[in-house]
Protein backbone atom coordinates (compact mmCIF):
# COMPACT_ATOMS: atom_id res chain seq x y z
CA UNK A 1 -10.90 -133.12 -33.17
CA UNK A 2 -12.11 -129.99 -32.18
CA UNK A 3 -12.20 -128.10 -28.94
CA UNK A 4 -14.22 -124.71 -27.75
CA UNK A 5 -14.61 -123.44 -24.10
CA UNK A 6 -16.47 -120.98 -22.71
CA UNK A 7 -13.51 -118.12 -22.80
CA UNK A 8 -11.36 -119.40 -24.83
CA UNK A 9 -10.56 -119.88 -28.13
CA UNK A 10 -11.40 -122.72 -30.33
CA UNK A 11 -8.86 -125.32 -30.73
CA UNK A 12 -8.50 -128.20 -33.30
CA UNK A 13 -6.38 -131.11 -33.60
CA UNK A 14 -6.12 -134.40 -34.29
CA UNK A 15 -5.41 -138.07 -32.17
CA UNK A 16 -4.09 -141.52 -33.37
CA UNK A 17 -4.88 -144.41 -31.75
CA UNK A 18 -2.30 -147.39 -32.69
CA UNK A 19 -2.61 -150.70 -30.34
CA UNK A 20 -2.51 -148.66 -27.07
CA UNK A 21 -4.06 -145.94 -25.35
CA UNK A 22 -3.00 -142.77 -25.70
CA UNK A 23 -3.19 -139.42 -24.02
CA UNK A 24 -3.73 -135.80 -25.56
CA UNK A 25 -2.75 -132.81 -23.71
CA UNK A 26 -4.23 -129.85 -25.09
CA UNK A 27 -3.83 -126.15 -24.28
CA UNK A 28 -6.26 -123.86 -25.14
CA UNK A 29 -5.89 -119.61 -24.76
CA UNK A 30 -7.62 -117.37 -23.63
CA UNK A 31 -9.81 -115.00 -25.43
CA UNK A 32 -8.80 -111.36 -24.62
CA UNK A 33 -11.47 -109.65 -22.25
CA UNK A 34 -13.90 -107.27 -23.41
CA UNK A 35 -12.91 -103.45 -23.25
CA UNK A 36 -14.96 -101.02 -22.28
CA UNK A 37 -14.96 -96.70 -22.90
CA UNK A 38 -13.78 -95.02 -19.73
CA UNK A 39 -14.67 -91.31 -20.43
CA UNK A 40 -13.05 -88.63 -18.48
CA UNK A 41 -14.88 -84.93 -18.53
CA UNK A 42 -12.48 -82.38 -16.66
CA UNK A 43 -14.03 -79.39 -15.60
CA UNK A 44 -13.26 -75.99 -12.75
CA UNK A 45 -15.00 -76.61 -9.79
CA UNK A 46 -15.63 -73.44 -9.40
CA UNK A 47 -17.39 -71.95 -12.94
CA UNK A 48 -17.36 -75.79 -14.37
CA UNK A 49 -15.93 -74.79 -17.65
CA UNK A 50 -13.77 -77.71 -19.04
CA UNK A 51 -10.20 -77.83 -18.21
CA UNK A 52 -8.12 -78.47 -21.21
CA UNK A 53 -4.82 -79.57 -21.39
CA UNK A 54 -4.80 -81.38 -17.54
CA UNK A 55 -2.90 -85.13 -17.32
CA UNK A 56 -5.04 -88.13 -16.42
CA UNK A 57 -2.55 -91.19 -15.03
CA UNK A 58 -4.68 -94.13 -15.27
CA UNK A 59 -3.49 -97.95 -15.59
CA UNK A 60 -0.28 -96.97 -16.99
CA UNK A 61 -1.25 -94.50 -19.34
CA UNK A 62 -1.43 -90.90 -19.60
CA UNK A 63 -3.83 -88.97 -21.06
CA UNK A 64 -4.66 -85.56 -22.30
CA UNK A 65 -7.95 -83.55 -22.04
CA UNK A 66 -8.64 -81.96 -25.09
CA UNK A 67 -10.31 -78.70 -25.43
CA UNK A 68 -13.56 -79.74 -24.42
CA UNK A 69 -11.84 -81.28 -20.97
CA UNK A 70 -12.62 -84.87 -22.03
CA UNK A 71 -10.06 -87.68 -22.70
CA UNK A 72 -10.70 -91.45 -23.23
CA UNK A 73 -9.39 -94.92 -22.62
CA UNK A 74 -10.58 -98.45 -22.92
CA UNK A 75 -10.69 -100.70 -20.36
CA UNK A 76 -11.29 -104.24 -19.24
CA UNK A 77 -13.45 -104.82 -16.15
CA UNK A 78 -11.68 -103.92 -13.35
CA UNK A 79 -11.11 -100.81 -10.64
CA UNK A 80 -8.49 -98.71 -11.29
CA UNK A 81 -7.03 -95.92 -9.86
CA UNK A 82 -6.48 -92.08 -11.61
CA UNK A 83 -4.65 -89.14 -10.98
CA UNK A 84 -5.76 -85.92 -12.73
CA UNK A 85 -3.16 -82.81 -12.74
CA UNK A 86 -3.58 -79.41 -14.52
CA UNK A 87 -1.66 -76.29 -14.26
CA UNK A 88 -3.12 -73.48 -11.98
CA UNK A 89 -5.29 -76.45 -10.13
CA UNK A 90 -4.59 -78.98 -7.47
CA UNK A 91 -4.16 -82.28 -8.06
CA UNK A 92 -7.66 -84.81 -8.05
CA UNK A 93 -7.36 -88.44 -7.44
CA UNK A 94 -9.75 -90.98 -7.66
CA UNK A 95 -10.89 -94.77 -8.70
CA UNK A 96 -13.09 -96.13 -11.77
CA UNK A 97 -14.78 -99.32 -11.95
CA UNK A 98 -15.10 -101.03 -15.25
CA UNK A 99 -17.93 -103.71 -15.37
CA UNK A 100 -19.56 -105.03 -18.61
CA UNK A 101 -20.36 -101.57 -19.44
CA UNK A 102 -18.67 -98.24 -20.95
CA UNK A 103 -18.78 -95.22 -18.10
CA UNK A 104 -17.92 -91.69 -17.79
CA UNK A 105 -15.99 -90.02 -14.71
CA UNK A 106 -16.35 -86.57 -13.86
CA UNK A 107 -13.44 -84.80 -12.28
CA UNK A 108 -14.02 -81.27 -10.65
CA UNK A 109 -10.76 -79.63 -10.04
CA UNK A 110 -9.98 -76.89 -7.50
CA UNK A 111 -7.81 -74.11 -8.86
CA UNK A 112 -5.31 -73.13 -6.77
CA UNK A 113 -5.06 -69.73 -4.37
CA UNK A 114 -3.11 -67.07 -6.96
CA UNK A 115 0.42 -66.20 -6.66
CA UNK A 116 1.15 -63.46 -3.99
CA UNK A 117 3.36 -60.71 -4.12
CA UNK A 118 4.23 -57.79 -1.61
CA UNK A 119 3.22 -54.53 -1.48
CA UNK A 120 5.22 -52.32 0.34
CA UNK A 121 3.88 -48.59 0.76
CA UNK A 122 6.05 -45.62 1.73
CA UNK A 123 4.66 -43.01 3.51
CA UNK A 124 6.26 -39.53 3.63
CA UNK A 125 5.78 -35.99 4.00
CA UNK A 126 6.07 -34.20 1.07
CA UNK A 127 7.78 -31.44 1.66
CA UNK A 128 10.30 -32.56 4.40
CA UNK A 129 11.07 -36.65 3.25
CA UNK A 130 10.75 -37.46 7.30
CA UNK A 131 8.33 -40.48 7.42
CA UNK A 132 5.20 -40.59 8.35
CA UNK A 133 4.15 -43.25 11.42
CA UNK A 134 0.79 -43.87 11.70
CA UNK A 135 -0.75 -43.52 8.85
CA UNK A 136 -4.06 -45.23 7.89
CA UNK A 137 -4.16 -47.66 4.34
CA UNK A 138 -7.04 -49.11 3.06
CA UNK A 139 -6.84 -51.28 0.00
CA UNK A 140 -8.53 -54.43 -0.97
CA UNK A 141 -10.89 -54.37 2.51
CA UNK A 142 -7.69 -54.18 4.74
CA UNK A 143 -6.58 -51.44 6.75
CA UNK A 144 -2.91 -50.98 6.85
CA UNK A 145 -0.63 -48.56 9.77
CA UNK A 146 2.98 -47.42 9.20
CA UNK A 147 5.27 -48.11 11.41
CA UNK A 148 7.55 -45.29 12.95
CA UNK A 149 10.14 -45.28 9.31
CA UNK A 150 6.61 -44.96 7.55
CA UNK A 151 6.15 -48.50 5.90
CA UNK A 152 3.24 -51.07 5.34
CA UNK A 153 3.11 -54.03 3.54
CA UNK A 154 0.23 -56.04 2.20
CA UNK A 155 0.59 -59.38 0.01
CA UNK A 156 -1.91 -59.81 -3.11
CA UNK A 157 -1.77 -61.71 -6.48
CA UNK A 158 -2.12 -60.23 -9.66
CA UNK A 159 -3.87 -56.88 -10.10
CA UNK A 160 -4.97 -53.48 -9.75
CA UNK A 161 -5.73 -52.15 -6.56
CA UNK A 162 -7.17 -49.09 -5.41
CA UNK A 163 -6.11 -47.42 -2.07
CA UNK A 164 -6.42 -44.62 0.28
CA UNK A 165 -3.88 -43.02 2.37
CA UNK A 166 -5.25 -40.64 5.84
CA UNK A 167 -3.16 -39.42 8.31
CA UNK A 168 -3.43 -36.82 11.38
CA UNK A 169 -2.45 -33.42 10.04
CA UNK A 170 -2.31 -34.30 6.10
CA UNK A 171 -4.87 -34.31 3.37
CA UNK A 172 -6.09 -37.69 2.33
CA UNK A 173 -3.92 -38.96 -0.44
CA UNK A 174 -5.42 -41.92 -3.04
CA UNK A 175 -4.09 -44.09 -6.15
CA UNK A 176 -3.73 -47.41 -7.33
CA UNK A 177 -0.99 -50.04 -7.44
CA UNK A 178 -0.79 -52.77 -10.16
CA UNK A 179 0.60 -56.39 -8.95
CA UNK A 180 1.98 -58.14 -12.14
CA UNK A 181 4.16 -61.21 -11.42
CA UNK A 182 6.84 -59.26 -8.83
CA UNK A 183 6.61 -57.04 -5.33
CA UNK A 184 5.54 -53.62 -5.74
CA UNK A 185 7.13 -50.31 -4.04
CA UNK A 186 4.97 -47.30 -4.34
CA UNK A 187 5.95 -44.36 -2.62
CA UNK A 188 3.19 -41.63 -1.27
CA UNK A 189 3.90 -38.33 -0.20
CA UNK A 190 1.41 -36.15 1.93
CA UNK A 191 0.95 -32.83 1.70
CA UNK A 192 0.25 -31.65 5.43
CA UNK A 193 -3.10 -29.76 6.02
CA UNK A 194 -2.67 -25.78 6.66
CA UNK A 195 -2.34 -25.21 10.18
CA UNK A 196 -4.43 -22.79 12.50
CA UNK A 197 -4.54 -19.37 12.52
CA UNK A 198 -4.89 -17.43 15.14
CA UNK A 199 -5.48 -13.19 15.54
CA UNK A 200 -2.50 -11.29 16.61
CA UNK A 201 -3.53 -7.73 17.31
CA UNK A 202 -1.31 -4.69 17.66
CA UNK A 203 -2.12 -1.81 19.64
CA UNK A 204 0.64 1.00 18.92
CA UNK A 205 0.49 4.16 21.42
CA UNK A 206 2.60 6.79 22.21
CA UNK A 207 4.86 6.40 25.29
CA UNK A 208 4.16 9.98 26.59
CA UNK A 209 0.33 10.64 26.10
CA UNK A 210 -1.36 7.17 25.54
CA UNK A 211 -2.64 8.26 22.24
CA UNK A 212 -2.89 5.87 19.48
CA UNK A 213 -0.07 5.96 16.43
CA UNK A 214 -2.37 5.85 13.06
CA UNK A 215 -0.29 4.70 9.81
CA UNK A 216 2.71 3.17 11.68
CA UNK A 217 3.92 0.38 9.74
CA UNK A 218 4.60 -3.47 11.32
CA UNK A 219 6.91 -5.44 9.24
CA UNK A 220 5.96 -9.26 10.98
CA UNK A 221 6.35 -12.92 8.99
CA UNK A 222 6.92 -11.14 5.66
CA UNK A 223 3.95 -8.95 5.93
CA UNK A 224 3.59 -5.60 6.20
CA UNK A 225 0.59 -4.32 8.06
CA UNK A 226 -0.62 -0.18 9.03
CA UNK A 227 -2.09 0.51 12.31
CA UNK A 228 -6.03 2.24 11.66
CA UNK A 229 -6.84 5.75 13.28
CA UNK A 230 -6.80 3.06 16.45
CA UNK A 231 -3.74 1.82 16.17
CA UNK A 232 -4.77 -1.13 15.54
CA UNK A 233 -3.75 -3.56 13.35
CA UNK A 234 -4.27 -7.46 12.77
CA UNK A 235 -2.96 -10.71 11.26
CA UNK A 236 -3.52 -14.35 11.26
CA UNK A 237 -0.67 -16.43 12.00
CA UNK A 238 -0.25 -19.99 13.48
CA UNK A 239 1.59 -21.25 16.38
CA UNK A 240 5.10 -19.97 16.88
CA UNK A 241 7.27 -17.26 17.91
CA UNK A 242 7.96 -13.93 15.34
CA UNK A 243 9.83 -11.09 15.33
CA UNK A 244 8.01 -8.03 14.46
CA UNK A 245 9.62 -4.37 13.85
CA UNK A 246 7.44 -0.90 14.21
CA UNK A 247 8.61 2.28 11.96
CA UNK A 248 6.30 5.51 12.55
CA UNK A 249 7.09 9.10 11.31
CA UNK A 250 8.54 11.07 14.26
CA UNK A 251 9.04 8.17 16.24
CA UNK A 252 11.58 5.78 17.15
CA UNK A 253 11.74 2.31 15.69
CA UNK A 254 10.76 -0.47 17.97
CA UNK A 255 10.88 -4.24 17.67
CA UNK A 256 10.07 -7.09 19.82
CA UNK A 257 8.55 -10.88 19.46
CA UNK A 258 5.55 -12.43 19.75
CA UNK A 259 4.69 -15.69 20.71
CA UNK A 260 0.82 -17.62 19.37
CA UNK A 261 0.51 -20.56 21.34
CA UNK A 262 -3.16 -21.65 20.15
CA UNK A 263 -5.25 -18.76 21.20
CA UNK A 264 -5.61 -15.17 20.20
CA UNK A 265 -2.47 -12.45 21.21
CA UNK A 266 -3.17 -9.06 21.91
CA UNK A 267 0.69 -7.05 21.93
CA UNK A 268 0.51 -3.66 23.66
CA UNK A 269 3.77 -1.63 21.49
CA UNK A 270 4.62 2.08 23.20
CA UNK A 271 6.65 4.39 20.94
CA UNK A 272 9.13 7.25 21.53
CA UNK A 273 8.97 10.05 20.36
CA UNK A 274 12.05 11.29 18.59
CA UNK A 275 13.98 14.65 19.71
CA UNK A 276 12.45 17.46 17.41
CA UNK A 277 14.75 17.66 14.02
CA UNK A 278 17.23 20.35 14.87
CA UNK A 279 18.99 22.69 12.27
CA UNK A 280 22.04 24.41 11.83
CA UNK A 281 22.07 28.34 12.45
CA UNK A 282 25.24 29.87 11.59
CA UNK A 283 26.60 33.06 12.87
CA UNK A 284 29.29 34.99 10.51
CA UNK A 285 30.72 37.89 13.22
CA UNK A 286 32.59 40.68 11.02
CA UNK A 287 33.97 44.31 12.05
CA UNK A 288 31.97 46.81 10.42
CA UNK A 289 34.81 48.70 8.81
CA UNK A 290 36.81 46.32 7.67
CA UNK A 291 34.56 43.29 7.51
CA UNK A 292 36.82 41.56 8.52
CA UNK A 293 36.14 38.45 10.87
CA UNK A 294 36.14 39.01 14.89
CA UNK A 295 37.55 35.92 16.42
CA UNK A 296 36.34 34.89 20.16
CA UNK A 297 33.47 36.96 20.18
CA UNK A 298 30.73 35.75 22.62
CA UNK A 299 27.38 34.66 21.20
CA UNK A 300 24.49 34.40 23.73
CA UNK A 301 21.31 32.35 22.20
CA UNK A 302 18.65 32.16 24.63
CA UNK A 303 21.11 31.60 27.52
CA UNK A 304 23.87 29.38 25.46
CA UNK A 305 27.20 31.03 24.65
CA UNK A 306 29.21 29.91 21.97
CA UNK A 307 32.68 31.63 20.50
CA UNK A 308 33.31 32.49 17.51
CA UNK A 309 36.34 31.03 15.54
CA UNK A 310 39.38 32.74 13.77
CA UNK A 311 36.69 33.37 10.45
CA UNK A 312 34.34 34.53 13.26
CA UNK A 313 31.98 31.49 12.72
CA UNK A 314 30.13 29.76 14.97
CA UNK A 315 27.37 27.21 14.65
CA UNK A 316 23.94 26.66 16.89
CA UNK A 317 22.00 23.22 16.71
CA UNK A 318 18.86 24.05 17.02
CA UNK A 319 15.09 22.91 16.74
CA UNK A 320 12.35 24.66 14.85
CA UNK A 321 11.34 27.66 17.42
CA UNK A 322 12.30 31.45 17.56
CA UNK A 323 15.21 32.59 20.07
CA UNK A 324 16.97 35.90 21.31
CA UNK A 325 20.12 36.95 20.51
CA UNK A 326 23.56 38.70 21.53
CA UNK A 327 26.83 38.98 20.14
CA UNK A 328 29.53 40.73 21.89
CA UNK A 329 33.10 41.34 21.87
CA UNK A 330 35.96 43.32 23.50
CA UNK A 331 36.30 46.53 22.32
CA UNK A 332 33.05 46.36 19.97
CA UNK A 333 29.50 47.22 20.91
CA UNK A 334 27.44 44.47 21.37
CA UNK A 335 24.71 43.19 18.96
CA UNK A 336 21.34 42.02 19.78
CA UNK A 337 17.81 40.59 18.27
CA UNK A 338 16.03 36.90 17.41
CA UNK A 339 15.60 34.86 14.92
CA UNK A 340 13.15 32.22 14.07
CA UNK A 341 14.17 28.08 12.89
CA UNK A 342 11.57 27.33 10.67
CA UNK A 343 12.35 23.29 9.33
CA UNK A 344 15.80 25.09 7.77
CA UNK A 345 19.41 25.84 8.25
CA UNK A 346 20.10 29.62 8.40
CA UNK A 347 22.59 32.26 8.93
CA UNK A 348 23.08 35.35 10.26
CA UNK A 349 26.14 38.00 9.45
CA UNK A 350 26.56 40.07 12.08
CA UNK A 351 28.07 43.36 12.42
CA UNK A 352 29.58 44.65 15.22
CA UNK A 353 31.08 48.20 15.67
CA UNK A 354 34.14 49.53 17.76
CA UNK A 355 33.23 50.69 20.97
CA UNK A 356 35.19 53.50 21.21
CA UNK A 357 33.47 54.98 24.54
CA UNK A 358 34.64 54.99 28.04
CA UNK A 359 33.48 53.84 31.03
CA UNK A 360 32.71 57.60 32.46
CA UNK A 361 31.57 60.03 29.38
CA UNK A 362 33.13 62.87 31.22
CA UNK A 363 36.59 61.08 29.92
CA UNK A 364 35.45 61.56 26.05
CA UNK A 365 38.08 64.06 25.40
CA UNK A 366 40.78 62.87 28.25
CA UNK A 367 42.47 60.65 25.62
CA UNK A 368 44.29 61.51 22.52
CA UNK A 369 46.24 59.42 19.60
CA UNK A 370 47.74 61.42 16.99
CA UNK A 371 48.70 60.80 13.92
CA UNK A 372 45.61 59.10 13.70
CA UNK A 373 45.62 56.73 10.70
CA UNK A 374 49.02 55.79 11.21
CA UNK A 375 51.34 54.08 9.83
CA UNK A 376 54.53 54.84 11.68
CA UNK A 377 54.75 56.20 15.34
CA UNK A 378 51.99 56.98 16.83
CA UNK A 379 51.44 59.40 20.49
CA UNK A 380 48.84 58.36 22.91
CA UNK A 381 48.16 61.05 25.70
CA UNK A 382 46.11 61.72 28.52
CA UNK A 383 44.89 64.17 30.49
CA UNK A 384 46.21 62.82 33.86
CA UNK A 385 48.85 61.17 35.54
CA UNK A 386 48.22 57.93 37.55
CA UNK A 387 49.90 56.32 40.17
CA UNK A 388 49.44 53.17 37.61
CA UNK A 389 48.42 52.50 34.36
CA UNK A 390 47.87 49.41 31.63
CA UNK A 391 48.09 50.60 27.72
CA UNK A 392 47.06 47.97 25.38
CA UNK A 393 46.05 47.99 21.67
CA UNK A 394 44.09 44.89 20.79
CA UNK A 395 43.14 43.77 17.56
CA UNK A 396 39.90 42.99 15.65
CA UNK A 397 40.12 39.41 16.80
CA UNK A 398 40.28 40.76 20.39
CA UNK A 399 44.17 40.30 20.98
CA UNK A 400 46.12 42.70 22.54
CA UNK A 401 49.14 43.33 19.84
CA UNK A 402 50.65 45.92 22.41
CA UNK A 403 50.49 45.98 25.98
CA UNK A 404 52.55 48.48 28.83
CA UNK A 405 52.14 48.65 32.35
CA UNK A 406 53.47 52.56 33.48
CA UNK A 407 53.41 54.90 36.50
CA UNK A 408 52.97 58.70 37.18
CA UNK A 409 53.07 59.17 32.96
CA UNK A 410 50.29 60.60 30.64
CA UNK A 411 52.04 59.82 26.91
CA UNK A 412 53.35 56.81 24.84
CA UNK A 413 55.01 56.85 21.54
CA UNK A 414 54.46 53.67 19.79
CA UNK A 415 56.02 51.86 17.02
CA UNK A 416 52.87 50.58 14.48
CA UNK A 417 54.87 49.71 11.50
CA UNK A 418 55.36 46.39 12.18
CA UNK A 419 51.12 46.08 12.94
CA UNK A 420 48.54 44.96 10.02
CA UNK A 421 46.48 47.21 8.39
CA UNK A 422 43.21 47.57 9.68
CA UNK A 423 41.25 48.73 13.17
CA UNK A 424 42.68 49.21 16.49
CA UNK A 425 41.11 49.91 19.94
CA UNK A 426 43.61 51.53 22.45
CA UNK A 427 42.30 50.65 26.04
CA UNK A 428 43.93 52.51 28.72
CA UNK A 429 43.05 51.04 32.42
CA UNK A 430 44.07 52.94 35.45
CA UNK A 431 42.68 53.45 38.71
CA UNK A 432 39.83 55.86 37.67
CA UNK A 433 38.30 54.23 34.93
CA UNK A 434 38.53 52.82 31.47
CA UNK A 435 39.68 55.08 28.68
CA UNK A 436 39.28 53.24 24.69
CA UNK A 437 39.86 54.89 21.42
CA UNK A 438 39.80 53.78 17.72
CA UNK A 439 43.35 53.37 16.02
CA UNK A 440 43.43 53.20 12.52
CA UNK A 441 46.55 51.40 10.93
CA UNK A 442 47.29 52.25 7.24
């Protein structure tokens, strides 16, 4: 016998029938079901370009999208469920049904948001290090502020950014960071914008008459300025205190401080005059016969007495101008005349002679010294006797070398041996007058 069904497959056989009924049992299978092509086209949701390489899980298998996005299977009627997964896109899920007919399922996948990584800007001035606090960023459309230790941070995927850096007080900085696959540090330094000047003007006058000081010279903040035939002179500076110095000829330094607090300064300077230069005049006193020095002899310039030392010297400070002069000395006529200081040091020998007058010329003759030079003994006499008398023989340097005090006589004999050679004046003082001759020691 044979045996077909509607589904299933034929089946034959065959029956025997031997003096009693009989019964067959026969089992017939199933033909398989018909498959149908399930095609699957992958693609970005975004630019639709086919996504190679993505997973489809469907019915137990797994398949592959080629490069084209598409991957196949074949299927029996039914529904079944998918998952679709690609790298760089989220996952897409879904159902097919299979009915009597091939079919093709699109799948649109949505890539996923990029990576992110930090940015982390550092904000400093560039010639001191401090930080700089709020500071303005802008980079990919966002606007970015420091905090007070100068940071901001910004989180972005893969790239090359451009940004710009402004803050009060500093020229605008700009660059550009690359992200690739780790944070980023970049450090920007600002150079801060010139500050304000402001005009600081000198006047320099003269403390006495007001005038102005042309071509003094201000040393201030490294500069060195002249004053005009004003005396005047400018600079620019910016806020702060500074120390300024003033030099003009024939005056005396001054210095001071000034202080530019965001507006113009004006600084009113007076200067001294200094003392008028003053130069040495010397004074060599010397005996005319001799030439030798006279010690302690008096000289008189323009009211100021000075003495002359043991090499008859004697020195005058004074200032450019022309003075009157006199020298005297005991026992020698005086000296007198001017001289004029002219920007120099000078000097001026002068001579003096004995005096070997008396106080009343009708006592020329009265007194007497024999042997006169001497080098022994020598006799003084005179005319009269006195009730009392003083003797003395001083020296060139005005010292008495021999001195006797007598009473009711009119001689001496005196020992000279043991005197220097040179001049002598012998000064005899008694009641009626002053009696002086020249002794000569050889």
């Amino acid at each position: 016998y044979a045996v077909s069904a509607s589904g299933y497959e034929n089946t034959n056989g065959s029956v025997t029938v031997n003096g009693a009924d009989v019964t067959e049992n026969i089992e017939m299978t199933p033909l398989p079901p018909n498959e149908y092509t399930v095609t699957f086209n992958v693609s970005d949701i975004n630019t639709s370009d086919p996504v190679s390489g993505a997973n489809i899980s469907i019915d137990g298998s797994n398949l592959t999208t080629d490069a084209s996005g598409q991957a196949t299977i074949n299927l029996v009627d039914g529904t079944y469920s998918y998952t679709v997964a690609a790298s760089g896109y989220e996952n897409e899920s879904g159902s097919v049904t299979v009915s009597g007919a091939d079919l093709t399922e699109n799948v649109q996948m949505t890539p996923l948001p990029p990576d992110e990584y930090t940015v982390t800007f550092n904000v400093s001035d560039i010639n001191t290090s401090d930080p700089i606090s709020g500071a303005d960023i802008s980079i990919d459309g966002s606007n970015l502020t420091t905090d007070a230790s100068g940071q901001a941070t910004i989180s972005l995927t893969d790239g090359t950014y451009s940004y710009s850096v402004s803050a009060n007080g500093y020229e605008n900085e700009s660059g550009s960071v690359t992200v690739s696959g780790a944070d980023v540090t970049e450090n920007v330094e600002m150079t801060p914008l010139p500050p304000d000047e402001y005009t600081v003007t000198f006047n320099v006058s003269d403390i006495n008459t007001s005038d102005p000081i042309s071509g003094a010279e201000i040393s201030i903040d490294g500069e060195n300025l002249i004053t005009d035939a004003s005396g005047q002179a400018t600079i620019n500076l910016v806020v702060g205190t500074y120390s300024y110095s003033i030099t003009a000829s024939g005056y005396e330094s001054e210095s001071g401080s000034v202080t530019v607090d965001g507006l113009d300064v004006t600084e009113n300077v007076e200067m001294t005059p200094l003392p008028p230069e003053e130069h040495n005049v010397t004074f060599l006193v010397t005996e005319t016969e001799s030439g030798e020095p006279i010690e302690n002899a008096a000289v008189d310039v323009d009211g100021d007495i000075l003495y002359t030392d043991n090499d008859g010297m004697v020195i005058f400070s004074l200032t450019d101008g022309t003075y009157d002069y006199e020298v005297t000395a005991d026992g020698y006529l005086s000296e007198e005349g001017d001289f004029t200081v002219d920007g120099a040091d000078i000097e001026l020998d002068i001579i003096l002679d004995f005096d070997i007058g008396i106080d009343d010329p009708d006592t020329a003759n009265s007194l007497m010294i024999y042997p006169n030079p001497a080098s022994e003994n020598v006799i003084i006499e005179w005319e009269h006797s006195f009730s009392h008398i003083i003797v003395k023989i001083i020296n060139i340097q005005g010292e008495a070398v021999f001195e006797k005090n007598g009473r009711q006589i009119n001689s001496l004999e005196v020992d000279v041996s043991g005197f220097a050679k040179g001049t002598y004046l012998v000064k005899i003082t008694s009641g009626n007058g002053v009696y002086k001759k020249k002794l000569i020691v050889k």
